[in-house]
Structures are given as structure tokens and as C-alpha cells.
C-alpha atoms as a PDB file:
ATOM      1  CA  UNK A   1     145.061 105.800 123.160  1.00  0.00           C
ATOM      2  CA  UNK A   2     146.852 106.414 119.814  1.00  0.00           C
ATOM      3  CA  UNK A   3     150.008 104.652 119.080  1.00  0.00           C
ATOM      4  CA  UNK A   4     153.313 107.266 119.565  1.00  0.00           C
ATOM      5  CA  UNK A   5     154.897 106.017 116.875  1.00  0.00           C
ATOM      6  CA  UNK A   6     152.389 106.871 114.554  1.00  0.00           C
ATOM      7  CA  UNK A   7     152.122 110.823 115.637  1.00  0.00           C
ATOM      8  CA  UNK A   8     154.372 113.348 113.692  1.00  0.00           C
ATOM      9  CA  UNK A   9     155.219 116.436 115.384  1.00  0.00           C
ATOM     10  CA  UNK A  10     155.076 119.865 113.211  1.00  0.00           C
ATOM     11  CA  UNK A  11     154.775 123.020 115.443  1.00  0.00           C
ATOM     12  CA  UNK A  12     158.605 123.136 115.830  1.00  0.00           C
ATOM     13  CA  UNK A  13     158.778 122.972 112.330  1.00  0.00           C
ATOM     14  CA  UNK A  14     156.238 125.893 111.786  1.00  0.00           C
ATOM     15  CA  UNK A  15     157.738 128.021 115.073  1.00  0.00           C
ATOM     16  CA  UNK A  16     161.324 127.411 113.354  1.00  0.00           C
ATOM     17  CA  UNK A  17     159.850 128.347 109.678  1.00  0.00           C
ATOM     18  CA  UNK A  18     157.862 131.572 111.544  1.00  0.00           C
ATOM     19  CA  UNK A  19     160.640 132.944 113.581  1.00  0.00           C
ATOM     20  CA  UNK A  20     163.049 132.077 110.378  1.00  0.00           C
ATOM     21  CA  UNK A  21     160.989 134.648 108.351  1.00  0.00           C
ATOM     22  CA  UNK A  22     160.522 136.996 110.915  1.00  0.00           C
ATOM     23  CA  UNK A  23     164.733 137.134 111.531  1.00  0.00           C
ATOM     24  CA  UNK A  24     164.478 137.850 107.782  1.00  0.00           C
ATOM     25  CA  UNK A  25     161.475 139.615 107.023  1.00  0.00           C
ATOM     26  CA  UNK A  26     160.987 141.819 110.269  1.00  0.00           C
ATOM     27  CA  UNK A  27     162.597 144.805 109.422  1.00  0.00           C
ATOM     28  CA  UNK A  28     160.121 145.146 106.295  1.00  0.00           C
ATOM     29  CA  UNK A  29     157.002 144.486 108.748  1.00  0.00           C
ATOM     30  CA  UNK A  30     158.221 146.968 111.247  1.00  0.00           C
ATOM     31  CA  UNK A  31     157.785 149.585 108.040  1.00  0.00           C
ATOM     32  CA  UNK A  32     154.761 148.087 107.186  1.00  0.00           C
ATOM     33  CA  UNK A  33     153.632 148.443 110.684  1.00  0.00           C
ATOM     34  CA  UNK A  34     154.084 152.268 111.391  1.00  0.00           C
ATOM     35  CA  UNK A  35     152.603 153.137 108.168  1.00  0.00           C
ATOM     36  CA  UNK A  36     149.284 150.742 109.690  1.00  0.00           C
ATOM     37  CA  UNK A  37     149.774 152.786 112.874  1.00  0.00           C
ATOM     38  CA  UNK A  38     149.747 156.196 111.569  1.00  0.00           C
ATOM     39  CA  UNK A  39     146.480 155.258 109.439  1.00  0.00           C
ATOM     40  CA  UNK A  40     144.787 154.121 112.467  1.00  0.00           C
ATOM     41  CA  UNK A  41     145.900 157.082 114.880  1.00  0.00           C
ATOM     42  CA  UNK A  42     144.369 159.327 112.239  1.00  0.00           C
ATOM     43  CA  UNK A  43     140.986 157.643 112.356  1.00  0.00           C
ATOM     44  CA  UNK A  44     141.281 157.847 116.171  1.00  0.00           C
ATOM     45  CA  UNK A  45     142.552 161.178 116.548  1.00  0.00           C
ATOM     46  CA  UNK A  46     138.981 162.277 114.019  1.00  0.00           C
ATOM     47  CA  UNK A  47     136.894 160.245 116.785  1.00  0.00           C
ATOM     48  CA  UNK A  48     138.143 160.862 120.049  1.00  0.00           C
ATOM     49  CA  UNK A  49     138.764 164.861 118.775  1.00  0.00           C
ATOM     50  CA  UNK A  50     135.416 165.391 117.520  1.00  0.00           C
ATOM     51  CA  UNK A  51     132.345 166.025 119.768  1.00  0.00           C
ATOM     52  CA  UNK A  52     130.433 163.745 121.020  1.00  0.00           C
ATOM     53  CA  UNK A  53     127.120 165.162 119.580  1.00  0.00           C
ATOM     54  CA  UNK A  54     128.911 165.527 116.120  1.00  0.00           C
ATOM     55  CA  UNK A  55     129.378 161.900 115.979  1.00  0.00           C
ATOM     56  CA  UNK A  56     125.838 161.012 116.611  1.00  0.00           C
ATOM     57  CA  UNK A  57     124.784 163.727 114.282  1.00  0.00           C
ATOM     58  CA  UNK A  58     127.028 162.009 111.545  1.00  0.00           C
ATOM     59  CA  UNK A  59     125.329 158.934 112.423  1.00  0.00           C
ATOM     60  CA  UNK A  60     121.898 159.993 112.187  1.00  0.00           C
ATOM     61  CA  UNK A  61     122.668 162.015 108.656  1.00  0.00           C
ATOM     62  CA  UNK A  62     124.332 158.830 107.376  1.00  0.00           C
ATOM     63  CA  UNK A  63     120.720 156.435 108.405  1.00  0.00           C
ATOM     64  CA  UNK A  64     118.450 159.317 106.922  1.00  0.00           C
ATOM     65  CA  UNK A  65     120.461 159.583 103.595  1.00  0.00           C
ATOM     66  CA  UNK A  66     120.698 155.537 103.105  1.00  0.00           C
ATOM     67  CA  UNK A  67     116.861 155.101 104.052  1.00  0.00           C
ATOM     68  CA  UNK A  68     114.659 158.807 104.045  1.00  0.00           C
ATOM     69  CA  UNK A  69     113.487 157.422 107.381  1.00  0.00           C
ATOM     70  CA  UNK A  70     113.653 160.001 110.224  1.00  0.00           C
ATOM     71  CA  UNK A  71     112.738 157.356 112.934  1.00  0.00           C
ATOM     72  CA  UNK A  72     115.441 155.074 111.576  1.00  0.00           C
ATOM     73  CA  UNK A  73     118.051 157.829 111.621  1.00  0.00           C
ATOM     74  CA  UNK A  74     117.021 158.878 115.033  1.00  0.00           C
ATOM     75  CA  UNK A  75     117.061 154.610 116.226  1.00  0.00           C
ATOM     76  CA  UNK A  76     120.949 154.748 115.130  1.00  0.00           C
ATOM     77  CA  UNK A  77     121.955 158.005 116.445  1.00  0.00           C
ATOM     78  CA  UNK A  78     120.550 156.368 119.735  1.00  0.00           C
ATOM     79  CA  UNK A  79     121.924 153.170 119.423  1.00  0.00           C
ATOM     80  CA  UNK A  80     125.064 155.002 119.483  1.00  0.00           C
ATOM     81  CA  UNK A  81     123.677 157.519 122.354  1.00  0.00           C
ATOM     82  CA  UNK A  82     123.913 154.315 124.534  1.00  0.00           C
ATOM     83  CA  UNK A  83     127.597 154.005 124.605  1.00  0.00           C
ATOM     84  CA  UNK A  84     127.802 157.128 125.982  1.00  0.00           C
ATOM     85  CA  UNK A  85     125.285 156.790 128.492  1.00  0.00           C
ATOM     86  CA  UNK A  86     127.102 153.847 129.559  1.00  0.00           C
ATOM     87  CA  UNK A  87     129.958 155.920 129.940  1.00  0.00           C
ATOM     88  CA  UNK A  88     132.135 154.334 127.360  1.00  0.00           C
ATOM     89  CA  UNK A  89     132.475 156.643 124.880  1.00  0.00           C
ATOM     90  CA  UNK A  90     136.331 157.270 124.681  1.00  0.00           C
ATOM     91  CA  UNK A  91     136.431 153.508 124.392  1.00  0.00           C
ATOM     92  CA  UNK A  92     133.952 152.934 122.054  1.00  0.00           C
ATOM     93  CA  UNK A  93     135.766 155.577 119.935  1.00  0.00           C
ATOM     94  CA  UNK A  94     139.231 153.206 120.132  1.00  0.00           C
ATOM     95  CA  UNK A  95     136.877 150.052 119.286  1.00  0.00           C
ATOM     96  CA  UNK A  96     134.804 152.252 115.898  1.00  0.00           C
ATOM     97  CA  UNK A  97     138.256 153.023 114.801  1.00  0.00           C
ATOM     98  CA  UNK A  98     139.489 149.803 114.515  1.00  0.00           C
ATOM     99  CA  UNK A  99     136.259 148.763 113.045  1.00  0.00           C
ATOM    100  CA  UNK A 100     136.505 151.561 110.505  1.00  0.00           C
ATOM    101  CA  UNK A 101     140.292 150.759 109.588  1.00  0.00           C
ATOM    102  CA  UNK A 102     139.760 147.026 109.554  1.00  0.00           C
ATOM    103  CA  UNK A 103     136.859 147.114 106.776  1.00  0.00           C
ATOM    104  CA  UNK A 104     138.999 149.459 104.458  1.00  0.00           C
ATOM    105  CA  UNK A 105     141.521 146.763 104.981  1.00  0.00           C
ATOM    106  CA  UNK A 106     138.997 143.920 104.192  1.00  0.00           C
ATOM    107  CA  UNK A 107     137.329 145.977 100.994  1.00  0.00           C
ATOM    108  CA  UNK A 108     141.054 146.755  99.917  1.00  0.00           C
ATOM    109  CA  UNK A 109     141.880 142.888  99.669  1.00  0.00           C
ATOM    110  CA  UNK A 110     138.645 140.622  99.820  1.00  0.00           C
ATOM    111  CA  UNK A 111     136.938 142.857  97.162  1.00  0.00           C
ATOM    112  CA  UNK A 112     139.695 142.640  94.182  1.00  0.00           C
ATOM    113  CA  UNK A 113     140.808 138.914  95.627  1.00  0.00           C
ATOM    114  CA  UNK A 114     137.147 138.440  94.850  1.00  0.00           C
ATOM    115  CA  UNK A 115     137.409 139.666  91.253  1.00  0.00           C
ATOM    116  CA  UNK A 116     140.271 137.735  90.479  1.00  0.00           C
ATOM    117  CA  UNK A 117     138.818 134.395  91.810  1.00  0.00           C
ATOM    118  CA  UNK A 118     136.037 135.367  89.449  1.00  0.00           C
ATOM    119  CA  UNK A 119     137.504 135.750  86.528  1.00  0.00           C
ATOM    120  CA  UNK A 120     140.195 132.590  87.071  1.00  0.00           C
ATOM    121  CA  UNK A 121     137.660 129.356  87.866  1.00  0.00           C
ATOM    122  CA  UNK A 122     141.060 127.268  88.647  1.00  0.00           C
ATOM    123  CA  UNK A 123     142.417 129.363  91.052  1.00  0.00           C
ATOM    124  CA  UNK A 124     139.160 130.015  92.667  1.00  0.00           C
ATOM    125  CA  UNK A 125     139.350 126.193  93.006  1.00  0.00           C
ATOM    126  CA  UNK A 126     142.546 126.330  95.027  1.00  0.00           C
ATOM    127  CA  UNK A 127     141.526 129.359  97.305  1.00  0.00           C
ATOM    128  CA  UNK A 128     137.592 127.604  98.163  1.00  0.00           C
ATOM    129  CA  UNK A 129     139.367 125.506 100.530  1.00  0.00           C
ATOM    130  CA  UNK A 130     141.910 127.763 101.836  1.00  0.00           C
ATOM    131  CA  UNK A 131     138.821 130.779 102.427  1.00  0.00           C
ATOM    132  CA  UNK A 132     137.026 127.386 104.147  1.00  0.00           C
ATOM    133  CA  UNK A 133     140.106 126.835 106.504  1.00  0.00           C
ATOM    134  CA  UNK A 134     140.477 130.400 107.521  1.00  0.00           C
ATOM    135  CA  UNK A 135     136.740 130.520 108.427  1.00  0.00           C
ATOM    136  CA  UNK A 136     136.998 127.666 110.344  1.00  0.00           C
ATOM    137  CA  UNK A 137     139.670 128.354 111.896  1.00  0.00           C
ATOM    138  CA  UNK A 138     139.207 129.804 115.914  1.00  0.00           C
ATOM    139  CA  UNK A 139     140.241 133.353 115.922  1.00  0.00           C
ATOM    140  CA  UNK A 140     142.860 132.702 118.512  1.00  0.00           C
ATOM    141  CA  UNK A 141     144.864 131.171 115.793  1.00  0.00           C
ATOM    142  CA  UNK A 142     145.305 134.605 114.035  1.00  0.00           C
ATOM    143  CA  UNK A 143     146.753 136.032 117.280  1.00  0.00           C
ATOM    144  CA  UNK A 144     149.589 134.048 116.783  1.00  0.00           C
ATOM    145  CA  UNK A 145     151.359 135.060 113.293  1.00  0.00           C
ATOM    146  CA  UNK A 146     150.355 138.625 114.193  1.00  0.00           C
ATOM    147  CA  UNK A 147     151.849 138.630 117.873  1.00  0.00           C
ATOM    148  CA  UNK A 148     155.200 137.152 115.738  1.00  0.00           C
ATOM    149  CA  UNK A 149     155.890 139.592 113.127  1.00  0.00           C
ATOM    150  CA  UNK A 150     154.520 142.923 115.198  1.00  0.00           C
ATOM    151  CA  UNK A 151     154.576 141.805 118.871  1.00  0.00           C
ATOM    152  CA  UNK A 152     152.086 143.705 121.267  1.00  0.00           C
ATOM    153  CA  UNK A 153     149.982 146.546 120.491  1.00  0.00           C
ATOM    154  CA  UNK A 154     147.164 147.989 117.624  1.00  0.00           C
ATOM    155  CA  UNK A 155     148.469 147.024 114.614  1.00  0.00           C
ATOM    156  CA  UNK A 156     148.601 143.482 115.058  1.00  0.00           C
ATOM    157  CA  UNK A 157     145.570 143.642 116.389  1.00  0.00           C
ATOM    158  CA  UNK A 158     143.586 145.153 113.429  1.00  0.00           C
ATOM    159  CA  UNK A 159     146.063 142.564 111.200  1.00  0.00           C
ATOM    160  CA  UNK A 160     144.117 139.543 112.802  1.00  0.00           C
ATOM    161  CA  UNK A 161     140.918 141.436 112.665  1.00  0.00           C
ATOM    162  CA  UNK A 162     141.090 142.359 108.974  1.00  0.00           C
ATOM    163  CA  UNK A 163     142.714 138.257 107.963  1.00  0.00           C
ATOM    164  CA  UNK A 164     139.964 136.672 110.038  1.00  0.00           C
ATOM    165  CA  UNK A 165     137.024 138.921 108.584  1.00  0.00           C
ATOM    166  CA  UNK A 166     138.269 138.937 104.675  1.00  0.00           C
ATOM    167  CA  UNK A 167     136.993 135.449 103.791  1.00  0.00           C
ATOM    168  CA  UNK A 168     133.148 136.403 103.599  1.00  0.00           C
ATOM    169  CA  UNK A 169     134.237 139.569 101.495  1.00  0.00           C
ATOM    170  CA  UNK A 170     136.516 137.530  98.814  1.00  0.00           C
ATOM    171  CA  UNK A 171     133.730 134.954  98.760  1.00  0.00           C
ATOM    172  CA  UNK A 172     130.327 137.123  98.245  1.00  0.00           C
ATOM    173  CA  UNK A 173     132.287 139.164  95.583  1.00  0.00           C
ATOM    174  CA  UNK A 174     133.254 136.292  93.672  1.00  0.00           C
ATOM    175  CA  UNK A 175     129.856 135.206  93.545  1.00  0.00           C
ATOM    176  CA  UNK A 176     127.686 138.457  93.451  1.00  0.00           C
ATOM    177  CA  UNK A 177     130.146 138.617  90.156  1.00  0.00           C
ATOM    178  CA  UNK A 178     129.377 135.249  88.491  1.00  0.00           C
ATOM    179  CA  UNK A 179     125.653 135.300  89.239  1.00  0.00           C
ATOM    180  CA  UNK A 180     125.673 139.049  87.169  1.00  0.00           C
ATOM    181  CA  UNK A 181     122.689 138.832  84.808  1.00  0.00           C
ATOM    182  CA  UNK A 182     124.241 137.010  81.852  1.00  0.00           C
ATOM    183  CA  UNK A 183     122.184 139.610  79.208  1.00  0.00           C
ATOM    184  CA  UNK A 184     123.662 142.526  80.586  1.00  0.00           C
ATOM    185  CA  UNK A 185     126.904 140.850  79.849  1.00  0.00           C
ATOM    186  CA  UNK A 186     126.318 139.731  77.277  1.00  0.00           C
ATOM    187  CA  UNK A 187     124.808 143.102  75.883  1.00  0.00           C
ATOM    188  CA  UNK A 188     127.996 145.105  76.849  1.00  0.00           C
ATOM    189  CA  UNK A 189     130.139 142.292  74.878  1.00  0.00           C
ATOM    190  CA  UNK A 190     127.466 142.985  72.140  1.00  0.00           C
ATOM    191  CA  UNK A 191     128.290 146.635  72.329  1.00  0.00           C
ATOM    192  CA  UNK A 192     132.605 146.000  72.059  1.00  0.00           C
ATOM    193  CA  UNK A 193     133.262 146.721  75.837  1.00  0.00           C
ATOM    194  CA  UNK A 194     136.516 145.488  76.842  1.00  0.00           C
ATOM    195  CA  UNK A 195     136.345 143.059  80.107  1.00  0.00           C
ATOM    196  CA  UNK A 196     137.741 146.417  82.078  1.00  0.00           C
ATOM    197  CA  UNK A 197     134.741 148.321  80.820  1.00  0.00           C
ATOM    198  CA  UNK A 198     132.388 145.282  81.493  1.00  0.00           C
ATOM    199  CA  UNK A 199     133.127 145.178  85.030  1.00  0.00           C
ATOM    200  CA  UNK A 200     133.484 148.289  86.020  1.00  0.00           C
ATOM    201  CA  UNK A 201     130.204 149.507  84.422  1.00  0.00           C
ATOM    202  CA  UNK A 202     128.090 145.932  84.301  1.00  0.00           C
ATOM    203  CA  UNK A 203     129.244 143.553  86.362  1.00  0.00           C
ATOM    204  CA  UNK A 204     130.429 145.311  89.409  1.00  0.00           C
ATOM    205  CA  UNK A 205     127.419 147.348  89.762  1.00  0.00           C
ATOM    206  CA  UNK A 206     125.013 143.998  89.361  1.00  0.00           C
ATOM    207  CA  UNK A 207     127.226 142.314  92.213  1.00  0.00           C
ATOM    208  CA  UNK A 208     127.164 145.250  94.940  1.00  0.00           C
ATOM    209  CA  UNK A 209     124.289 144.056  96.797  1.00  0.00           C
ATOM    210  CA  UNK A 210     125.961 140.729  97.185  1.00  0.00           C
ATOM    211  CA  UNK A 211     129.173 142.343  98.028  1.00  0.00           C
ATOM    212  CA  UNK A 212     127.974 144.597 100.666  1.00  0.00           C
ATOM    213  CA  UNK A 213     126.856 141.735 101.873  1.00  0.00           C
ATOM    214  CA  UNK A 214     129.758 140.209 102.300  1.00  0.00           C
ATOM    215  CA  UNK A 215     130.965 143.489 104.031  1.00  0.00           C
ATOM    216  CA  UNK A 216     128.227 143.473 106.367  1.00  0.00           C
ATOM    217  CA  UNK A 217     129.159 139.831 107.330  1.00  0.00           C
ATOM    218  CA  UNK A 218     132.879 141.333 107.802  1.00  0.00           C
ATOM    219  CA  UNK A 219     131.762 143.873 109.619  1.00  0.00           C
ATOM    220  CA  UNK A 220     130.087 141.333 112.479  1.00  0.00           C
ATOM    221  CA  UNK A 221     132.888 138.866 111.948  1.00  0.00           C
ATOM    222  CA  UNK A 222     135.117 141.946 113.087  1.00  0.00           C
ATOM    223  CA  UNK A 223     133.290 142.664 115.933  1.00  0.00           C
ATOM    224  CA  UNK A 224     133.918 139.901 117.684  1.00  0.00           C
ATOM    225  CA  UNK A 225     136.936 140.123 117.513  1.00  0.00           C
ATOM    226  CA  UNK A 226     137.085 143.306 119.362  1.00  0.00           C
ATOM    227  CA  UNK A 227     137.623 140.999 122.734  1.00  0.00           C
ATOM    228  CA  UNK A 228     139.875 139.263 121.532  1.00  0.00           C
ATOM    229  CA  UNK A 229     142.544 142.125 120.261  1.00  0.00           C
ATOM    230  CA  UNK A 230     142.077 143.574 123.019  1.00  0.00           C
ATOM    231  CA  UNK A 231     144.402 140.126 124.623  1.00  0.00           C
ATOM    232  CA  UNK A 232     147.233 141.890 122.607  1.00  0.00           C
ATOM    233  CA  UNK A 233     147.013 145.411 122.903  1.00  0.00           C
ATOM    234  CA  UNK A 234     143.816 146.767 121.334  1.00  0.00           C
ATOM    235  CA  UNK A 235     142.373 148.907 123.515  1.00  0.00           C
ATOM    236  CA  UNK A 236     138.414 150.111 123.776  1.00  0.00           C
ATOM    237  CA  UNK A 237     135.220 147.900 124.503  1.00  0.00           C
ATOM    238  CA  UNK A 238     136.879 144.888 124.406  1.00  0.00           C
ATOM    239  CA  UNK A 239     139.377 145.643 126.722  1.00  0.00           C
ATOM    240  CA  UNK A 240     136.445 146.702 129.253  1.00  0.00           C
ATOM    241  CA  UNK A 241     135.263 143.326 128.756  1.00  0.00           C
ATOM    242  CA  UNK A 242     138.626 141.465 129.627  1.00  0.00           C
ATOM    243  CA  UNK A 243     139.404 143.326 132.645  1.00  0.00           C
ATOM    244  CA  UNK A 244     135.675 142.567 133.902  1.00  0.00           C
ATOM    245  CA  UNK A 245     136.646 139.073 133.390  1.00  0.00           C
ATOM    246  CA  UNK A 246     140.294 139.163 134.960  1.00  0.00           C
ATOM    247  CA  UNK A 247     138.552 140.954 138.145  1.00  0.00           C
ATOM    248  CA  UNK A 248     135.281 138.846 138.181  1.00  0.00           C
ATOM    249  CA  UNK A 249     133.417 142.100 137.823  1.00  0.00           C
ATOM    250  CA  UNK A 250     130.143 141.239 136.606  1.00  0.00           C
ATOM    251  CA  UNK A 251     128.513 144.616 136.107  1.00  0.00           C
ATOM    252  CA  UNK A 252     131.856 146.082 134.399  1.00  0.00           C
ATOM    253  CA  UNK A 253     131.720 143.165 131.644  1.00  0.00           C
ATOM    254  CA  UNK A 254     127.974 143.788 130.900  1.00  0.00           C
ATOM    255  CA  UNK A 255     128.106 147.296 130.418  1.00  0.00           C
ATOM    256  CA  UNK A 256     130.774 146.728 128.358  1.00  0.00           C
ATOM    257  CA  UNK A 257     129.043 144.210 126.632  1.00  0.00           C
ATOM    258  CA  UNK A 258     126.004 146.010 126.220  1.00  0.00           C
ATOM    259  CA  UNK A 259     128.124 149.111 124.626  1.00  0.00           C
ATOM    260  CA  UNK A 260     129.052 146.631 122.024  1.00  0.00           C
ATOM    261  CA  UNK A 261     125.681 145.463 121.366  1.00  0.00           C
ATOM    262  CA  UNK A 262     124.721 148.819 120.657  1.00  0.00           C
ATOM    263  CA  UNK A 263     127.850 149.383 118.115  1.00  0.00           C
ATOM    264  CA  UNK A 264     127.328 146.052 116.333  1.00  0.00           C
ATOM    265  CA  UNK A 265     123.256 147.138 115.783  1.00  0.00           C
ATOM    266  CA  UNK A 266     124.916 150.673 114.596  1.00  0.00           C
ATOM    267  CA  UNK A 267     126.952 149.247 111.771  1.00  0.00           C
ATOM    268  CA  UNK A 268     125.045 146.649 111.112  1.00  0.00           C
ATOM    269  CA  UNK A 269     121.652 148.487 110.404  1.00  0.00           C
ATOM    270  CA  UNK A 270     123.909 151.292 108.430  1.00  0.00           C
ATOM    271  CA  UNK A 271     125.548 148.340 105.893  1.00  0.00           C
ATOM    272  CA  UNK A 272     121.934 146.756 105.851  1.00  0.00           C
ATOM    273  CA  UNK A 273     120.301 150.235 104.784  1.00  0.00           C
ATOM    274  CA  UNK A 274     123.050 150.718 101.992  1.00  0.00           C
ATOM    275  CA  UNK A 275     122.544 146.970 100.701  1.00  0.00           C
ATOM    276  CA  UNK A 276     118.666 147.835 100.177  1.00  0.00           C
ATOM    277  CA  UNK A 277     119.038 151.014  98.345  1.00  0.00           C
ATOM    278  CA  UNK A 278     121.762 149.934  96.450  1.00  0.00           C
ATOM    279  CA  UNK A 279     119.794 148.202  93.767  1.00  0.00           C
ATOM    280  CA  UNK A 280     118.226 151.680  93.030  1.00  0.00           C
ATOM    281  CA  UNK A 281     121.345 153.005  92.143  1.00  0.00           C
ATOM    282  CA  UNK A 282     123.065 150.408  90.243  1.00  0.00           C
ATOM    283  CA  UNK A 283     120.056 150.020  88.159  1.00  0.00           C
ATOM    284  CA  UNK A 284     121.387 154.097  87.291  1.00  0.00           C
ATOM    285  CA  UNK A 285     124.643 152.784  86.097  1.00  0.00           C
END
């Protein structure tokens, strides 16, 4: 057993530091909070309102514009047939707006967080181990700070989501952005481009592939947390999936579970389509 005397206790100095800010801070969150909310009822309010054939007709446009392939359009469209078969479509609706507001959080921070670690190599080196902590971290942990400054409900819930899924998108654009062929650089330096110019015309385009990687990799990471919101207020798939686990109702948390299978094979054959024809296009640019 380890000695006592040689422990040091620090979560009441973190819950004292945390509620400290919040006493000071909370009002400003509360703001932040409903404009969140409003963003995210919009996105829900375009799902849940539109029919359920328009959505899968969306769906299949988007697969058959990113690949000319009508049996990989039609694969998607059913992928995301299946969640209404299951008869989970109003929740699955909840759960692809979260998903949807949660990446345009993550692109919104990870991608220029990503640019800035690339063009600073020091402060990258101070952020590598902080992007390491908060991917090892267990997603739990982001439940907490969220719970703290907005209590129960969706906007803490897509808070955690979009913290615990940034890391792969700050990381992959940092590097899709320092491996950028160095004679295409080199030839826009050549031709008086100013670093502005460079990027947005050179550099960015080389590093999309690697950065829609990193936004496919969000996209799973956000997934999963989809049962895990739903512990604080998210509702949709996940929530399916905690009450069939509360009740010890086997066939309620499989269908659930299936219905998320089907959604994460949706999003993530959509983001895989766009990395592959992406090249095409940047090589336009």
C-alpha cells in the first residue's frame, strides 16, 4: 500500500478553481450557450421537418457526386434506409444533427489551430502533449467541465463531443501542412506570394486529403460519443441505447446499436469518397 503521507490531494483544488470560474464566468457561457442552442435547433428543425425520402435522396445525390458510382450512392442511401426500418428515424435525426453541428465545431477550431501549430514549431511543441492528453483521456472526463459551466441538456453535450473529437483534426492539419510538396512552395515563394497567398492557394489545397482525414477520424471519434451525451441530455440513438441498458432490454439496445452502425458507415463512406476525389481537384487549384 502507498504511504499517506506521501499522497497530495488536488480535486478540491480543481472543483474550487472550476466552480470559482463558473461563479464568475457563467453568465458569459449561458450567452454562449443559447447562441450553441439555436444553431443546433436549426439543424434539427431541417432534419426532423424534411421528409424522410428527401433525406435519403440527399444522401444518395451527395455519394453519386463524390464518386460517379450509382451502386455506391444507392449503398448509402440504404445504409441510411436502415434507421428507418428500424424505426428510429426521429432519433437518428437528433443523433445526425449533433453529428453535423459537432464537425462544423471541430473544422471551425482544429482546422486553423492546425495552421497555427504549423506555422509556429515551438508552440506546436507545447500543444503535442496537451493534443496527446486529451486523446488519452476517457471521454467521461469531458462530461465533467461541460456538465459545470452548462448543466444538463444539448449544448453541453455537443461541447464534449466537439473538445474530445478536435485533437485528430488540429493534428492531421498540422501535418498534411508541413509535409506540402516543398517545390510547390517553394515555386509560389519564387513567384512573390505572400505566406497568405501561399496557403490559401498551395499549401492548403496540398494538405486537404490529410485534413479530411483528420475529419473523418473526428467524425468516428464523435460517434461514440453519441452514448455517452446522451448521460447528460442528448437525446437520439444514444439515448435508445442507455435506456436499453437501464431496463436490461436486450433487443432495444441492439436495434439501437445497429441504427448507429448504419450512421457511422453513412458518414464515414461519404468523408472517405471526398478524401479520394479530392486530389483531383486540388491538383485544379
Amino acid at each position: 500500500m502507498f504511504p499517506e503521507h506521501l499522497t497530495i490531494s488536488i480535486s478540491g483544488v480543481i472543483t474550487d478553481g472550476v466552480d470559482a470560474f463558473v461563479t464568475a464566468y457563467g453568465s458569459a457561457f449561458r450567452a454562449f450557450a443559447d447562441i450553441v442552442l439555436i444553431f443546433l435547433l436549426q439543424i434539427e428543425q431541417v432534419l426532423r421537418g424534411a421528409p424522410w425520402w428527401l433525406v435519403l435522396l440527399v444522401i444518395g445525390i451527395i455519394g453519386f457526386a463524390l464518386t460517379r458510382r450509382i451502386v455506391f450512392s444507392i449503398g448509402v442511401a440504404g445504409a441510411a434506409l436502415l434507421m428507418g426500418v428500424l424505426g428510429l428515424w426521429d432519433q437518428a435525426m437528433h443523433t445526425l444533427a449533433l453529428m453535423v453541428a459537432a464537425l462544423v465545431g471541430t473544422a471551425l477550431i482544429g482546422v486553423p489551430f492546425g495552421v497555427v501549430l504549423a506555422r509556429y514549431p515551438r508552440l506546436r511543441l507545447v500543444f503535442l502533449p496537451i493534443l496527446d492528453a486529451m486523446q488519452t483521456l476517457p471521454s467521461f472526463v469531458y462530461l465533467v467541465p461541460a456538465l459545470m459551466l452548462f448543466g444538463l441538456g444539448k449544448v453541453p453535450a455537443l461541447l464534449a463531443t466537439v473538445i474530445y473529437a478536435t485533437p485528430p483534426v488540429v493534428r492531421l492539419t498540422d501535418l498534411g501542412l508541413r509535409q506540402a510538396d516543398a517545390e510547390a512552395v517553394e515555386a509560389a515563394d519564387a513567384f512573390g506570394a505572400t505566406r497568405w497567398q501561399r496557403l490559401r492557394w498551395v499549401e492548403f489545397p496540398l494538405a486537404l486529403p490529410s485534413i479530411m482525414a483528420g475529419l473523418n477520424q473526428a467524425t468516428m471519434m464523435a460517434l461514440s460519443m453519441v452514448v455517452i451525451a446522451s448521460m447528460i441530455g442528448a437525446r437520439g440513438l444514444g439515448e435508445e441505447v442507455l435506456l436499453g441498458i437501464q431496463r436490461l432490454d436486450t433487443g432495444r439496445g441492439i436495434v439501437a446499436g445497429a441504427a448507429i452502425v448504419a450512421m457511422a458507415i453513412v458518414l464515414d463512406r461519404l468523408t472517405q469518397a471526398s478524401m479520394r476525389r479530392l486530389p483531383q481537384r486540388g491538383g485544379g487549384l
